[in-house]
PDB file of N, CA and C in Angstrom:
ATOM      1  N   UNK A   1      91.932 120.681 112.538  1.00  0.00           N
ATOM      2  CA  UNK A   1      90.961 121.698 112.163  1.00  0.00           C
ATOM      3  C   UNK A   1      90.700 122.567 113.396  1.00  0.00           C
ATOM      4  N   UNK A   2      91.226 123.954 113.236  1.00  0.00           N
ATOM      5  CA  UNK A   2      90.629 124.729 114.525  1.00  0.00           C
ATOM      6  C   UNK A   2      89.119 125.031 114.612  1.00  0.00           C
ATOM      7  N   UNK A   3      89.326 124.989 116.393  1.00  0.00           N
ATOM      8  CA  UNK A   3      87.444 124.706 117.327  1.00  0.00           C
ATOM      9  C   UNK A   3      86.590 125.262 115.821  1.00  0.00           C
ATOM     10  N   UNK A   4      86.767 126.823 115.570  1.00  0.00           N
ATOM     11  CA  UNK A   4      85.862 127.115 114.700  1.00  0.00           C
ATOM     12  C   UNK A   4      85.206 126.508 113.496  1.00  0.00           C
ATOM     13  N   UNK A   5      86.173 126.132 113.031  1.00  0.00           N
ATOM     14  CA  UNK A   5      86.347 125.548 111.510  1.00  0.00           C
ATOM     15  C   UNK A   5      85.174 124.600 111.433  1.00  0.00           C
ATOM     16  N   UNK A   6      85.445 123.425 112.832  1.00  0.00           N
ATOM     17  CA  UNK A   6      85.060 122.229 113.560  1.00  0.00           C
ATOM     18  C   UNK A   6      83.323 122.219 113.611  1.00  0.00           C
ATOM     19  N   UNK A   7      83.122 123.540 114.416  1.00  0.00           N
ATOM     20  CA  UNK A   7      82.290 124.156 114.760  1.00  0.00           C
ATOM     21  C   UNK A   7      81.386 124.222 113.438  1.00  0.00           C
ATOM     22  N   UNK A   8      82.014 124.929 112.293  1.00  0.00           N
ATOM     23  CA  UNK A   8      80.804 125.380 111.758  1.00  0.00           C
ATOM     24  C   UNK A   8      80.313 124.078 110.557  1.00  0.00           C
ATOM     25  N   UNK A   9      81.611 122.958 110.289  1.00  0.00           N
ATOM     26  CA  UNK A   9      81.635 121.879 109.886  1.00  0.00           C
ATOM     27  C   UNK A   9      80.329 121.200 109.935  1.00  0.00           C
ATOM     28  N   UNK A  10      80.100 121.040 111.668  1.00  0.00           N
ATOM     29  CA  UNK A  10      79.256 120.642 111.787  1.00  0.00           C
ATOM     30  C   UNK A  10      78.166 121.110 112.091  1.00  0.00           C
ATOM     31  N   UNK A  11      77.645 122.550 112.032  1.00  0.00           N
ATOM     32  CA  UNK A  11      76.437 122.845 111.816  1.00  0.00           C
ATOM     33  C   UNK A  11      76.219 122.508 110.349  1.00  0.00           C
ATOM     34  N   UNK A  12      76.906 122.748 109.673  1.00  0.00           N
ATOM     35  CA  UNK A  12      77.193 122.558 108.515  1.00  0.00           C
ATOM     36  C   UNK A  12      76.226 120.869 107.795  1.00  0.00           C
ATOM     37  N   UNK A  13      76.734 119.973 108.780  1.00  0.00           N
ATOM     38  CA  UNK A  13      76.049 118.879 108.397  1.00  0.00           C
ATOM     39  C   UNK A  13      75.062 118.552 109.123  1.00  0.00           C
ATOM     40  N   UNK A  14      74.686 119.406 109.837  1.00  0.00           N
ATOM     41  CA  UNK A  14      72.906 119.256 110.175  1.00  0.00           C
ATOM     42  C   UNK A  14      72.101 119.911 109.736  1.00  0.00           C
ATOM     43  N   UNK A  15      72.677 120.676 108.771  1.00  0.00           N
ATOM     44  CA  UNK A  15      71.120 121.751 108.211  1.00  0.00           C
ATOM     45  C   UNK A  15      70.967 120.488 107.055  1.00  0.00           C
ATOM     46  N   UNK A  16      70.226 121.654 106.330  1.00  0.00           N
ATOM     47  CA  UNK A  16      69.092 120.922 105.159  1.00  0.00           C
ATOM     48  C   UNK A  16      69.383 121.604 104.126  1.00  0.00           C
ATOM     49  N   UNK A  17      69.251 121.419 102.326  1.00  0.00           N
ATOM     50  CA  UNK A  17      69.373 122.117 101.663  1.00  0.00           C
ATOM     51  C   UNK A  17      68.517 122.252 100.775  1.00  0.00           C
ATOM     52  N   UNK A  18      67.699 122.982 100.930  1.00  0.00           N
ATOM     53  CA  UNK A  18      66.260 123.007  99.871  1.00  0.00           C
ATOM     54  C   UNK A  18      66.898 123.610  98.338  1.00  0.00           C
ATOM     55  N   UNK A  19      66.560 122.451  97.105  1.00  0.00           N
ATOM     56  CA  UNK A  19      66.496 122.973  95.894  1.00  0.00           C
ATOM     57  C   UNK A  19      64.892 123.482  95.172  1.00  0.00           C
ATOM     58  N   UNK A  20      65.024 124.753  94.781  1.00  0.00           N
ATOM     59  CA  UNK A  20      63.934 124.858  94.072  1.00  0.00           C
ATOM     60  C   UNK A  20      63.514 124.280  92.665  1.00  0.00           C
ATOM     61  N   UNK A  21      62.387 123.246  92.749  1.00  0.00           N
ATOM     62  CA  UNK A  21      61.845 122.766  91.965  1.00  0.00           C
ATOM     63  C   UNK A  21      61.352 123.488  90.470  1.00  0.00           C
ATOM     64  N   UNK A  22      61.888 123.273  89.359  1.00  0.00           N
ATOM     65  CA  UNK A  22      60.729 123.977  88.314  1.00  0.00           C
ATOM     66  C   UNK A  22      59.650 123.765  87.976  1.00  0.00           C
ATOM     67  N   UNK A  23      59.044 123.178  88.662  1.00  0.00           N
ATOM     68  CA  UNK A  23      57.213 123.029  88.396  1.00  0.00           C
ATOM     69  C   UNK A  23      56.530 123.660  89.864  1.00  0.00           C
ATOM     70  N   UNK A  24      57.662 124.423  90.780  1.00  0.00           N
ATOM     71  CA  UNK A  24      56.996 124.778  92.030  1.00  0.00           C
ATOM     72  C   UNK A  24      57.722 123.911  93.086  1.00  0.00           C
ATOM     73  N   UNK A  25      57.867 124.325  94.107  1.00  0.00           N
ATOM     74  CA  UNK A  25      58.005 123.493  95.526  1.00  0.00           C
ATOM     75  C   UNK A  25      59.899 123.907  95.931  1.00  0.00           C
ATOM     76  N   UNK A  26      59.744 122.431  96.573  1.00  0.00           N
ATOM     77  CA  UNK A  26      61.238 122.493  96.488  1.00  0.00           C
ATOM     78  C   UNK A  26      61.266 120.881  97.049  1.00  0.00           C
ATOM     79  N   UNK A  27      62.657 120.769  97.177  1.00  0.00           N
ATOM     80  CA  UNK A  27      63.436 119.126  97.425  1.00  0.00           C
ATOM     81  C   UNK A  27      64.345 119.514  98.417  1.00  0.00           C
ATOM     82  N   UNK A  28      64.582 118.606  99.700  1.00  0.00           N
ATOM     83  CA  UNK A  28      65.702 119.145 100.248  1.00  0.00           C
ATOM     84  C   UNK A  28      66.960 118.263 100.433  1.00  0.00           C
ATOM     85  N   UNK A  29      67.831 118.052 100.394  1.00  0.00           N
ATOM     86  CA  UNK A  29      69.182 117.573 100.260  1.00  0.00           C
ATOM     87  C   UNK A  29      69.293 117.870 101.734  1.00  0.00           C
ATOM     88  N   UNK A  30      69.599 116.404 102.238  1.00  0.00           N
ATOM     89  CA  UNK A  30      70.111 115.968 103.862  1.00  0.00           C
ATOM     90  C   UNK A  30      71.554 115.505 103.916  1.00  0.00           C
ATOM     91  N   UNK A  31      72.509 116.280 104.332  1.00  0.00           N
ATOM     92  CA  UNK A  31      73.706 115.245 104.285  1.00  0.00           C
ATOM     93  C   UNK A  31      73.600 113.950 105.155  1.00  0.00           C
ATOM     94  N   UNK A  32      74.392 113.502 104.216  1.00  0.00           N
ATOM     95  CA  UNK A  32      74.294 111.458 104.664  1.00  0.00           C
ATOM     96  C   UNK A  32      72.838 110.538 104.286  1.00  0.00           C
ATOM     97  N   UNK A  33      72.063 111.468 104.024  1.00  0.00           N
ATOM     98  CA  UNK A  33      70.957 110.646 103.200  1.00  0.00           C
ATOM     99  C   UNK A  33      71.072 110.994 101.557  1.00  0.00           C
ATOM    100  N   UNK A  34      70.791 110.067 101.077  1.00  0.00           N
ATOM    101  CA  UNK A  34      70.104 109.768  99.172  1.00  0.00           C
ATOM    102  C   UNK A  34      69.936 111.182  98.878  1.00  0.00           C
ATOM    103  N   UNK A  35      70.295 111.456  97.789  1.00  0.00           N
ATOM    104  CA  UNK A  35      69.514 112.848  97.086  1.00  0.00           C
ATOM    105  C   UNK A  35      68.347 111.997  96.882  1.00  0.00           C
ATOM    106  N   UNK A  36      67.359 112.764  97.273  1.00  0.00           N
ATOM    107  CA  UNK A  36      65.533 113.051  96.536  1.00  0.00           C
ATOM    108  C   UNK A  36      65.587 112.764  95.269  1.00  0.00           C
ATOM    109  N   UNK A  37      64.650 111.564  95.478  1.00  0.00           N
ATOM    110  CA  UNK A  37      64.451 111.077  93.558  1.00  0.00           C
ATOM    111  C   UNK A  37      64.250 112.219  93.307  1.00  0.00           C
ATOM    112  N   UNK A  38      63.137 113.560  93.012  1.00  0.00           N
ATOM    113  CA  UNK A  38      62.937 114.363  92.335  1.00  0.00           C
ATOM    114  C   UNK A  38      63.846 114.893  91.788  1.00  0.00           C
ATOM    115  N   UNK A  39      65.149 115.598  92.874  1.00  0.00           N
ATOM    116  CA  UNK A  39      66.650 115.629  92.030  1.00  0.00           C
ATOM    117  C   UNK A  39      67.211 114.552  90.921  1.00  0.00           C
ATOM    118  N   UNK A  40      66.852 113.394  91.683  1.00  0.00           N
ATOM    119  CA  UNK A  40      67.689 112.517  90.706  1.00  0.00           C
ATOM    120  C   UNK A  40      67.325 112.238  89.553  1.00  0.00           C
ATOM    121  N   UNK A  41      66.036 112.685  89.142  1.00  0.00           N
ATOM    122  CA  UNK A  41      65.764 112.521  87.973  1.00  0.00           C
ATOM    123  C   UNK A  41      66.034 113.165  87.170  1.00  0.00           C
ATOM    124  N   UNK A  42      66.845 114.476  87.610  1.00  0.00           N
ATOM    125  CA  UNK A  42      67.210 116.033  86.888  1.00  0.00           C
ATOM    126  C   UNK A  42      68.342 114.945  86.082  1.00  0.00           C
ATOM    127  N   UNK A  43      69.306 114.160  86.918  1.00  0.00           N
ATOM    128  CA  UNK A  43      70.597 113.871  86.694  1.00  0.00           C
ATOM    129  C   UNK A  43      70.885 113.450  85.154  1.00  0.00           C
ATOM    130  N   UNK A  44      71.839 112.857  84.248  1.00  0.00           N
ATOM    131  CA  UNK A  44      71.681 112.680  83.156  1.00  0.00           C
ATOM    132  C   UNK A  44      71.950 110.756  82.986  1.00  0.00           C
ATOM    133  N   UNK A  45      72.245 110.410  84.166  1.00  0.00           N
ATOM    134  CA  UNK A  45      72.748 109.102  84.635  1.00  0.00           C
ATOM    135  C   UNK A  45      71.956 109.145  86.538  1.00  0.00           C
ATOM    136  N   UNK A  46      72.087 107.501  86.816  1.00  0.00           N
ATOM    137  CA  UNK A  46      71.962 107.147  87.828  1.00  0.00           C
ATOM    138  C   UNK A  46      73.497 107.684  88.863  1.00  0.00           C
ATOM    139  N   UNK A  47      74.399 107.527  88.437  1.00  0.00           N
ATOM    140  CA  UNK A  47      75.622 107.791  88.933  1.00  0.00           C
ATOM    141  C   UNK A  47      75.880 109.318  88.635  1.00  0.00           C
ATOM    142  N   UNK A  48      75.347 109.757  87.882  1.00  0.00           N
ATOM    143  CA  UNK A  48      76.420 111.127  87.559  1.00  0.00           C
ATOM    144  C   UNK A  48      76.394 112.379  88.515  1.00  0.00           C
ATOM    145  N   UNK A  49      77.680 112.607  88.375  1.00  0.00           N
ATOM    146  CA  UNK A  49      77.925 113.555  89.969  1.00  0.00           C
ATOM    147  C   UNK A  49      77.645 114.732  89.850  1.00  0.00           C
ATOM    148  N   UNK A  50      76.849 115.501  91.101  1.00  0.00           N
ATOM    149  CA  UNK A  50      76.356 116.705  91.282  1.00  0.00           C
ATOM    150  C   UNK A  50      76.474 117.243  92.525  1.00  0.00           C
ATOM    151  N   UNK A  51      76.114 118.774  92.583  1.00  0.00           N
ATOM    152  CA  UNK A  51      76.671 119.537  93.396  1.00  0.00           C
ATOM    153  C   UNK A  51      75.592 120.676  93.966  1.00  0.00           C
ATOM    154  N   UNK A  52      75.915 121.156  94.823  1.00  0.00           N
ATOM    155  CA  UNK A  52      74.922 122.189  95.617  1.00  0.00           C
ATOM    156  C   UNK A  52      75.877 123.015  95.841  1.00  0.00           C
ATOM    157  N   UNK A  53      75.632 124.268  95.851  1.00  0.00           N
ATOM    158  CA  UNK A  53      76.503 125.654  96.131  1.00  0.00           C
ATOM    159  C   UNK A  53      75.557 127.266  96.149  1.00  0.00           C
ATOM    160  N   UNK A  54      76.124 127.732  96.684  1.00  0.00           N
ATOM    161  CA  UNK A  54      75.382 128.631  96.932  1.00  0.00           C
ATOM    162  C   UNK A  54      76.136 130.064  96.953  1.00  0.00           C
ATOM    163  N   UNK A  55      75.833 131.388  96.526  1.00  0.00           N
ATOM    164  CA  UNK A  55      76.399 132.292  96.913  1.00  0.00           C
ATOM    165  C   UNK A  55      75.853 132.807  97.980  1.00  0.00           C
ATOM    166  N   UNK A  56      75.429 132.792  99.030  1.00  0.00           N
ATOM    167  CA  UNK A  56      74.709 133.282 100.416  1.00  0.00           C
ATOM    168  C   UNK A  56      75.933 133.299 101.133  1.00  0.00           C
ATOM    169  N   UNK A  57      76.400 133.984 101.747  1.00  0.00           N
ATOM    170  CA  UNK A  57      76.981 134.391 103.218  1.00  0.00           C
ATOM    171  C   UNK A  57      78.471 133.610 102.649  1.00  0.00           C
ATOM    172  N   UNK A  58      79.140 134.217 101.898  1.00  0.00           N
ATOM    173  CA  UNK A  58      80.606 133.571 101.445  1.00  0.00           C
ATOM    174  C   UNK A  58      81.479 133.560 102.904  1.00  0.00           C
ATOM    175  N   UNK A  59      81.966 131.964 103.106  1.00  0.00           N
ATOM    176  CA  UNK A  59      83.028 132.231 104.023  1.00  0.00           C
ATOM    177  C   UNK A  59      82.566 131.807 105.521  1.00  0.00           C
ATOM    178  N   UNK A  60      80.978 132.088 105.130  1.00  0.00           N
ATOM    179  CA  UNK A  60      80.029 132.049 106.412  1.00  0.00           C
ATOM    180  C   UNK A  60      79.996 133.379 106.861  1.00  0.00           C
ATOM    181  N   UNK A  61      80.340 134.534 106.242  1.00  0.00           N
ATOM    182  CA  UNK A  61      80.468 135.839 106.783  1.00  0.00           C
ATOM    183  C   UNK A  61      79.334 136.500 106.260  1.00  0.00           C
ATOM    184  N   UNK A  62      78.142 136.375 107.258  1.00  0.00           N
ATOM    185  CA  UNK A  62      76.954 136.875 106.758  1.00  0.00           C
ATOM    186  C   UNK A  62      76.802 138.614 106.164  1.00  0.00           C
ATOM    187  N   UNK A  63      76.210 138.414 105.208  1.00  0.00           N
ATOM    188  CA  UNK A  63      75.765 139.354 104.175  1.00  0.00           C
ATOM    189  C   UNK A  63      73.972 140.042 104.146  1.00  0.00           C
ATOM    190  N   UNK A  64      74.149 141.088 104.002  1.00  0.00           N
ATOM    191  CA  UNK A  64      72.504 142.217 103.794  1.00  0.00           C
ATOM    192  C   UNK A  64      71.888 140.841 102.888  1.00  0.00           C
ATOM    193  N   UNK A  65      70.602 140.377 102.708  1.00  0.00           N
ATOM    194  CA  UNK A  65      70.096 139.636 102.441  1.00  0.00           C
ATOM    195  C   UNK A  65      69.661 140.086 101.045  1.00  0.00           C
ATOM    196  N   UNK A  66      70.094 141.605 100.325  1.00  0.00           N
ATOM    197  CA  UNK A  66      69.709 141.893  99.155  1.00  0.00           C
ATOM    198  C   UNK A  66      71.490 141.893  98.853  1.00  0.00           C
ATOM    199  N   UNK A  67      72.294 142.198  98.925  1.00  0.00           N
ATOM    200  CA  UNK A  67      73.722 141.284  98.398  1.00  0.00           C
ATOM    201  C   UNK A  67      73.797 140.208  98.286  1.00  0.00           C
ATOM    202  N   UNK A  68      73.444 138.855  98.948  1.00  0.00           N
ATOM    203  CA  UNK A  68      73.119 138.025  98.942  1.00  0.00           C
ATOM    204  C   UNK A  68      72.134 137.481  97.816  1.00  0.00           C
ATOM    205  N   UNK A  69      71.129 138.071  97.856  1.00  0.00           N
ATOM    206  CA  UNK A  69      70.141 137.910  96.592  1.00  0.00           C
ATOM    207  C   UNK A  69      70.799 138.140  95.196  1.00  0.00           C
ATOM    208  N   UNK A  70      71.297 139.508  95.020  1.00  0.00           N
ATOM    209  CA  UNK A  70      72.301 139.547  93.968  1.00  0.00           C
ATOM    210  C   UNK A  70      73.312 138.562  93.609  1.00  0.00           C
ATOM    211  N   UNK A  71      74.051 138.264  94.984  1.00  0.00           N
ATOM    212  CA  UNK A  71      75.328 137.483  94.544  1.00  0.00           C
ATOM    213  C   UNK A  71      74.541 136.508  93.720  1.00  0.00           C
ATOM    214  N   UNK A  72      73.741 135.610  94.349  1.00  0.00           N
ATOM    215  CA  UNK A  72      72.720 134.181  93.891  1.00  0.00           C
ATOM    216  C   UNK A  72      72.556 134.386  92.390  1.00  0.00           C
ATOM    217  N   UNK A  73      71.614 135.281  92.039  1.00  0.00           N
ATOM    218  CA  UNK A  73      71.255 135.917  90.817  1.00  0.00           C
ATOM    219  C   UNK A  73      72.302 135.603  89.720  1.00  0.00           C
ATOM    220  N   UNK A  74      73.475 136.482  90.201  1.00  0.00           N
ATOM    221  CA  UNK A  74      74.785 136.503  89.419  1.00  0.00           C
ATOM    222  C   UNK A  74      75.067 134.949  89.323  1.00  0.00           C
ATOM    223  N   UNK A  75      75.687 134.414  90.331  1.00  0.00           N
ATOM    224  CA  UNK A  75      76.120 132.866  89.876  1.00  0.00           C
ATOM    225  C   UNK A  75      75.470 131.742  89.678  1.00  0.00           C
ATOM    226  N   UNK A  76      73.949 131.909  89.779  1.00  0.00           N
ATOM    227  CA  UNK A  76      72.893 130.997  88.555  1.00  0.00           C
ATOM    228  C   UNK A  76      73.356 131.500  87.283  1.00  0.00           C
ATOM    229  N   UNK A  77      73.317 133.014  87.225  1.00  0.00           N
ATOM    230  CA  UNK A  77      73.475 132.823  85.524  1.00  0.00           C
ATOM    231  C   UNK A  77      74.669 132.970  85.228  1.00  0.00           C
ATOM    232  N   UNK A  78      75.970 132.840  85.976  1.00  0.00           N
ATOM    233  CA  UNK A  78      77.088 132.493  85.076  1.00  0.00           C
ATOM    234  C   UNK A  78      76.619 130.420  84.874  1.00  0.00           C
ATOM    235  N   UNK A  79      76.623 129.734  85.650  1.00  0.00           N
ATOM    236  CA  UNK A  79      76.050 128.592  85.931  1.00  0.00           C
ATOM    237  C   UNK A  79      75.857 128.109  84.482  1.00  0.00           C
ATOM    238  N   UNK A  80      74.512 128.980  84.032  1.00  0.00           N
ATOM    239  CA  UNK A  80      74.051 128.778  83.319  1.00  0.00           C
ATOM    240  C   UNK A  80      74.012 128.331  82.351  1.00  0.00           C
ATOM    241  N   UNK A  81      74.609 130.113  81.489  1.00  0.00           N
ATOM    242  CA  UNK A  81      75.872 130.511  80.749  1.00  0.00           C
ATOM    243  C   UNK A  81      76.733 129.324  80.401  1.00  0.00           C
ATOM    244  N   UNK A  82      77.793 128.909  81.387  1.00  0.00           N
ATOM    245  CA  UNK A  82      78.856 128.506  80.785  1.00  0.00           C
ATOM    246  C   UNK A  82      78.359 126.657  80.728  1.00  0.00           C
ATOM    247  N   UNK A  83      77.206 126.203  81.196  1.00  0.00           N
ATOM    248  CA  UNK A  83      77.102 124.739  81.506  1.00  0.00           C
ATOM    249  C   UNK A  83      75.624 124.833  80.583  1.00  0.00           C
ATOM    250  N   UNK A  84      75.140 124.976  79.869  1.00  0.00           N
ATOM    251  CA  UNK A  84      73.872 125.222  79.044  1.00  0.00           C
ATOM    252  C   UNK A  84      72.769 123.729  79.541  1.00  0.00           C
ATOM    253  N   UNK A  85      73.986 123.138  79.283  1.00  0.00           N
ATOM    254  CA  UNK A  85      73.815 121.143  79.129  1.00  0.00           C
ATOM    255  C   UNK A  85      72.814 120.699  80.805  1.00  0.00           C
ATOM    256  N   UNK A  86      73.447 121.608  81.625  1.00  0.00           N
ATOM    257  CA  UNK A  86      73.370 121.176  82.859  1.00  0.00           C
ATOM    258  C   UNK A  86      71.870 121.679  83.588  1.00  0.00           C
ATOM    259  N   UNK A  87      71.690 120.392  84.626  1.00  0.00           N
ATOM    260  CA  UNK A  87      70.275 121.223  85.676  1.00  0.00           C
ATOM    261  C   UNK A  87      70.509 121.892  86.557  1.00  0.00           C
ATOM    262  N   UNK A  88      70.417 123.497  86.365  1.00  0.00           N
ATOM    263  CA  UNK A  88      70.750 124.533  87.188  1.00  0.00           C
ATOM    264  C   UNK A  88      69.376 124.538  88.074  1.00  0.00           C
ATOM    265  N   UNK A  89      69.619 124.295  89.414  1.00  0.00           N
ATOM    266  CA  UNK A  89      68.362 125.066  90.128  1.00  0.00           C
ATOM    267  C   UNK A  89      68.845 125.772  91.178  1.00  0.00           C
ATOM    268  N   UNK A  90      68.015 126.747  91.501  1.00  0.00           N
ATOM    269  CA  UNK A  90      68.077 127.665  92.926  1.00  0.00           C
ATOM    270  C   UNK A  90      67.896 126.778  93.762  1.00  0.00           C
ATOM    271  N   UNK A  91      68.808 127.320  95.232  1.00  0.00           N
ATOM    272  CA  UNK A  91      68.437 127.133  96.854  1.00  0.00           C
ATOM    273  C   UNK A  91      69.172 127.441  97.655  1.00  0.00           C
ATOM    274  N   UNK A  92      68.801 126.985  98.908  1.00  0.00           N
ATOM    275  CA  UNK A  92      69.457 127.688  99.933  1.00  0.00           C
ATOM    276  C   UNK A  92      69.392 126.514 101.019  1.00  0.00           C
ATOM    277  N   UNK A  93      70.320 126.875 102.195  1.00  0.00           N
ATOM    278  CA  UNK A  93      70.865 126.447 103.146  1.00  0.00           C
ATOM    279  C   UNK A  93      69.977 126.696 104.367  1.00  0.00           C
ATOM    280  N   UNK A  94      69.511 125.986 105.126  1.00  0.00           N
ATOM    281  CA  UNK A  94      68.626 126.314 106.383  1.00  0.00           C
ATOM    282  C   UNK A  94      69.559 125.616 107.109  1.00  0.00           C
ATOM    283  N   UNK A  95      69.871 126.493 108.334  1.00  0.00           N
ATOM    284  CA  UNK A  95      70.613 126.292 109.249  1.00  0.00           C
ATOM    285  C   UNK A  95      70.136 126.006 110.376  1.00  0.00           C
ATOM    286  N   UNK A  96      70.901 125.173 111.257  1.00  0.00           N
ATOM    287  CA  UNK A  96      70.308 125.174 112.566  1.00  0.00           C
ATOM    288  C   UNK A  96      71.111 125.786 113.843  1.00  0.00           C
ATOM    289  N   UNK A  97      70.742 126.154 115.066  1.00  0.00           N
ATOM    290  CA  UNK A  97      71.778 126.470 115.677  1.00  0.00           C
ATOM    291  C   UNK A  97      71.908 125.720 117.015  1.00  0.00           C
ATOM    292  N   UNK A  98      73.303 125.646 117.946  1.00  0.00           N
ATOM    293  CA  UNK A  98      73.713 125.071 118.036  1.00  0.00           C
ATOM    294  C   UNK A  98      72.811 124.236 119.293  1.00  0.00           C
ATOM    295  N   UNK A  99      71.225 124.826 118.867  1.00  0.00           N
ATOM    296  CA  UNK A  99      70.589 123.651 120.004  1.00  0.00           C
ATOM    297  C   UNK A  99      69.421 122.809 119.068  1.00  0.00           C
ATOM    298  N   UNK A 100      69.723 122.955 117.467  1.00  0.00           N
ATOM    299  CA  UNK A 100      69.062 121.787 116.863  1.00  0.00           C
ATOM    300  C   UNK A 100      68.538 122.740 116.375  1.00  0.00           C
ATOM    301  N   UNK A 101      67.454 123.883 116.753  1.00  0.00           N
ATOM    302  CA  UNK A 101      66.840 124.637 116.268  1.00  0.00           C
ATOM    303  C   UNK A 101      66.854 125.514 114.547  1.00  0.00           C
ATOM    304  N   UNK A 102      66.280 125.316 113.612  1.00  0.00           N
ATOM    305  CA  UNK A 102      65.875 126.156 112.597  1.00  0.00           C
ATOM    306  C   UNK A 102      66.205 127.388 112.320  1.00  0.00           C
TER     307      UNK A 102
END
């Protein structure tokens, strides 16, 4: 994996990933720790597999924060759309940089 790749890998697994809650708030998803009962109760099973994604900054190639907003917009509701069955929620990625920092 080149330095970069490496690099952003692992900022990658020190941020946090806040899902927005539908009664308000949010939950955040830690890599290498448990999803948040609150998520897990979305799930349809104890086991059943789920995912976090985001349209923000494709590639890591940061984007105007109202493209960004759009992109999001757009791929919740294809999400939606094509998975009816499924628990769609909003969120986003808080990053840290490369001295731990927020």
């Amino acid at each position: 994996m080149p330095a970069s790749r490496a690099r952003l890998a692992a900022l990658y697994a020190r941020s946090a990933y806040r899902v927005r809650l539908p009664a308000g708030g949010h939950a955040t998803i830690v890599p290498g720790h448990a999803l948040p009962r609150v998520l897990r109760d979305h799930l349809p099973a104890p086991d059943a597999p789920w995912g976090f994604i985001t349209a923000w900054n494709p590639r890591s190639r940061p984007l105007a924060a109202t493209v960004n907003r759009e992109r999001q917009r757009r791929l919740l509701a294809g999400l939606r759309s094509a998975c009816p069955q499924a628990s769609i929620h909003a969120g986003a990625g808080v990053g840290h940089d490369e001295q731990g920092q927020c």
